[in-house]
Protein backbone atom coordinates (compact mmCIF):
# COMPACT_ATOMS: atom_id res chain seq x y z
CA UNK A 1 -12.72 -8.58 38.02
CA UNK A 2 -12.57 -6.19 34.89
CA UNK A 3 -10.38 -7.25 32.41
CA UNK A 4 -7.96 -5.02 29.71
CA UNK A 5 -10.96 -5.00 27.06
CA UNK A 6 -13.68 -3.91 29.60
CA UNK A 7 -15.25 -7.51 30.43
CA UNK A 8 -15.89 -8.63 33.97
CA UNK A 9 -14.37 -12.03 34.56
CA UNK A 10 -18.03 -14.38 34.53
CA UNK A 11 -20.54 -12.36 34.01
CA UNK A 12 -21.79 -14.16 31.58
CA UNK A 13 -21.28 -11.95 28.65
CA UNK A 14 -19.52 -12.48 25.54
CA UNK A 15 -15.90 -13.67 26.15
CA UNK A 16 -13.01 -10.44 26.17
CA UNK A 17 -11.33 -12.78 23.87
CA UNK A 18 -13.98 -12.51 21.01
CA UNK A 19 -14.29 -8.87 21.69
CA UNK A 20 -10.75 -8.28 21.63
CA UNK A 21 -10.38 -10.16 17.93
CA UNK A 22 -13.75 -8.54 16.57
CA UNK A 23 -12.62 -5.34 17.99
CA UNK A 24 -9.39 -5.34 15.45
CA UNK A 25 -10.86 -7.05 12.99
CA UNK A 26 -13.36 -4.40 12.61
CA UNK A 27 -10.82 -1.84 13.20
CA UNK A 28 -8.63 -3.28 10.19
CA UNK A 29 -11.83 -3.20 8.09
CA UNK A 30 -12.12 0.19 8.59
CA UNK A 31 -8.78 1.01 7.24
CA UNK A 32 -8.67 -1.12 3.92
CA UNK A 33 -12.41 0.67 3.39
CA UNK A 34 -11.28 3.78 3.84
CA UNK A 35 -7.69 2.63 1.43
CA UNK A 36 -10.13 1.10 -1.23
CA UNK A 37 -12.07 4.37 -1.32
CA UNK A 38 -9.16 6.49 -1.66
CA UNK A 39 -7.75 4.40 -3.83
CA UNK A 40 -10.79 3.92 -6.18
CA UNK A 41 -11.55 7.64 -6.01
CA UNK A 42 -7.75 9.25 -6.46
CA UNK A 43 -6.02 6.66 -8.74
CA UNK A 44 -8.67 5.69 -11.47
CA UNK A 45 -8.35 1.72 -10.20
CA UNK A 46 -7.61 -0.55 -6.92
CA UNK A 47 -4.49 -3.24 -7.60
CA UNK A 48 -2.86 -4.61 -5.40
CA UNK A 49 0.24 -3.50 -5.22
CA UNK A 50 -1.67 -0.18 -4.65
CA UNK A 51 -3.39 -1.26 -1.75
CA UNK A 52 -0.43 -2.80 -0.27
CA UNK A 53 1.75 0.98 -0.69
CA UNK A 54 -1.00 2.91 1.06
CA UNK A 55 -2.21 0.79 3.83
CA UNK A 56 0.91 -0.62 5.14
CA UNK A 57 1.57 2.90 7.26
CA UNK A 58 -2.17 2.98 8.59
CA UNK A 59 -2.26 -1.29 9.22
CA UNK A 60 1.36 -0.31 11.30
CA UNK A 61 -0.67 2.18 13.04
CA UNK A 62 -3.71 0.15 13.88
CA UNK A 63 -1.09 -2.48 15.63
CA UNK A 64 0.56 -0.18 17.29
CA UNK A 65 -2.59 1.80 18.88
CA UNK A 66 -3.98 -1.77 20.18
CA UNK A 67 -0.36 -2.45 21.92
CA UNK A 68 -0.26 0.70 23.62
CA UNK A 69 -3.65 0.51 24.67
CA UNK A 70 -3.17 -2.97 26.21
CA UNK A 71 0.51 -1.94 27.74
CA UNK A 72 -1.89 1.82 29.26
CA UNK A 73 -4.49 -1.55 30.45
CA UNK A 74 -7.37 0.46 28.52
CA UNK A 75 -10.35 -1.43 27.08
CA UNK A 76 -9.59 -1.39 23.47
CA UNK A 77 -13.40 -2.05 23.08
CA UNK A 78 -14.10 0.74 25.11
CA UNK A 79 -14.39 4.62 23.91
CA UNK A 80 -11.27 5.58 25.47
CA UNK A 81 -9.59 2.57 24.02
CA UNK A 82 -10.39 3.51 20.38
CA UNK A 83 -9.56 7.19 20.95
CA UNK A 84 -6.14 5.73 21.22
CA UNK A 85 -5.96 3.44 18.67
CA UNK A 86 -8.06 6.15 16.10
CA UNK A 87 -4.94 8.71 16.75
CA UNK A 88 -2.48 5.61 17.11
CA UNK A 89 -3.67 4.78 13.41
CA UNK A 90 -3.66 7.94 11.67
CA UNK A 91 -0.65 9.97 13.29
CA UNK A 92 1.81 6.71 12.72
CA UNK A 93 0.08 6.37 9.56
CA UNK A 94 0.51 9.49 8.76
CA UNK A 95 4.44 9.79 9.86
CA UNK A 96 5.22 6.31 8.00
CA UNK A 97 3.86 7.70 5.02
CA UNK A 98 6.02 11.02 5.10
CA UNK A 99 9.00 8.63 5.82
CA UNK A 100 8.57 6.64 2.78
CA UNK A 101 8.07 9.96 0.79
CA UNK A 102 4.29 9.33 0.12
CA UNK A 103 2.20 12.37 0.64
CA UNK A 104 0.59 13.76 3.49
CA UNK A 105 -1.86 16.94 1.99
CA UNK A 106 -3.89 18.18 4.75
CA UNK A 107 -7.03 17.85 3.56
CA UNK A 108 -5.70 13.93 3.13
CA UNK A 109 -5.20 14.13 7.00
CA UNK A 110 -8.23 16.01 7.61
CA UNK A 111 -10.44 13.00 5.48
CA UNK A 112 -8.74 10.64 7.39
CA UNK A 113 -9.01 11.63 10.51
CA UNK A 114 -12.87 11.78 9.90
CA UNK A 115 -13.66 8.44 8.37
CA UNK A 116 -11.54 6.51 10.59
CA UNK A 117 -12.94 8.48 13.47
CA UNK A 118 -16.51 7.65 12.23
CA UNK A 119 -15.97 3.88 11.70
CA UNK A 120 -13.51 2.97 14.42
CA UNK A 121 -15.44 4.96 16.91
CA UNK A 122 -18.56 4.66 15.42
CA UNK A 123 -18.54 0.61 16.19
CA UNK A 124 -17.25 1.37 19.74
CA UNK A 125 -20.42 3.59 20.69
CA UNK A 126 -22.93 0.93 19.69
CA UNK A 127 -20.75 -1.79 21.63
CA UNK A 128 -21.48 0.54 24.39
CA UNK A 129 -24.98 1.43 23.99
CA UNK A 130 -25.91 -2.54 23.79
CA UNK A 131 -23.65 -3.34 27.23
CA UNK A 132 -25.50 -0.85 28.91
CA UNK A 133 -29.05 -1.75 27.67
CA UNK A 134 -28.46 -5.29 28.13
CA UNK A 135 -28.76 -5.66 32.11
CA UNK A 136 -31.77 -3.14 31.54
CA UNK A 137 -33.64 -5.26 29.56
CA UNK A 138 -32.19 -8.26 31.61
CA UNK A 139 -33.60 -6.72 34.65
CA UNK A 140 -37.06 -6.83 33.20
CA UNK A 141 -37.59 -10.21 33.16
């Protein structure tokens, strides 16, 4: 039986669990790397109040694209999954931002939507590419 992050039930691979929790941990790396950057690169200096003003709206969106990709029954692990969360992240980041009067330029939204594309996809591909060489190289010995 397949489960909501992509696993089947006893087969022996790594538990859904784990991949579920390294899955958003890695996804919430990817947004305070791509805050620090900003941060470092735009304001002269990282503090942390700093940090905490800018990646509140992308953290909200991160949480929010795992939830509905759980409540759709999508493997968050999955390609599909992190197409969800990716857009999840930056459009609610995105709105919350414009709500709290921070600013949205487009070329902000534009370098967002490419580094958090890279990095939250980017893990998700390689996930892939190592479940489906594993029962190939399994099936060799």
């Amino acid at each position: 039986m397949r489960s909501v992050f992509g696993e089947v039930a006893g087969s022996g691979s790594i538990s859904t669990r784990f991949v579920c929790k390294a899955g958003f941990v890695l996804d919430a790396i990817a947004v305070l790397v791509f805050v620090v950057i900003g941060r470092a690169v735009h304001t002269g200096g990282v503090t942390a109040s700093g940090l905490a003003s800018t990646i509140w709206p992308f953290a909200a969106g991160v949480v929010c694209g795992w939830i509905v990709t759980a409540w759709l029954r999508r493997s968050s692990s999955a390609l599909v999954g992190g197409i969800l969360v990716w857009i999840a992240t930056v459009g609610i980041g995105m709105a919350l931002r414009v709500a709290s009067g921070q600013g949205t330029d487009l070329a902000f939204i534009l370098v967002a939507l490419g580094f958090l594309g890279a990095t939250m996809l980017g893990w998700r591909v390689v996930l892939g590419a190592i479940r489906r060489l594993r029962p190939a190289v399994q099936a060799r010995r």
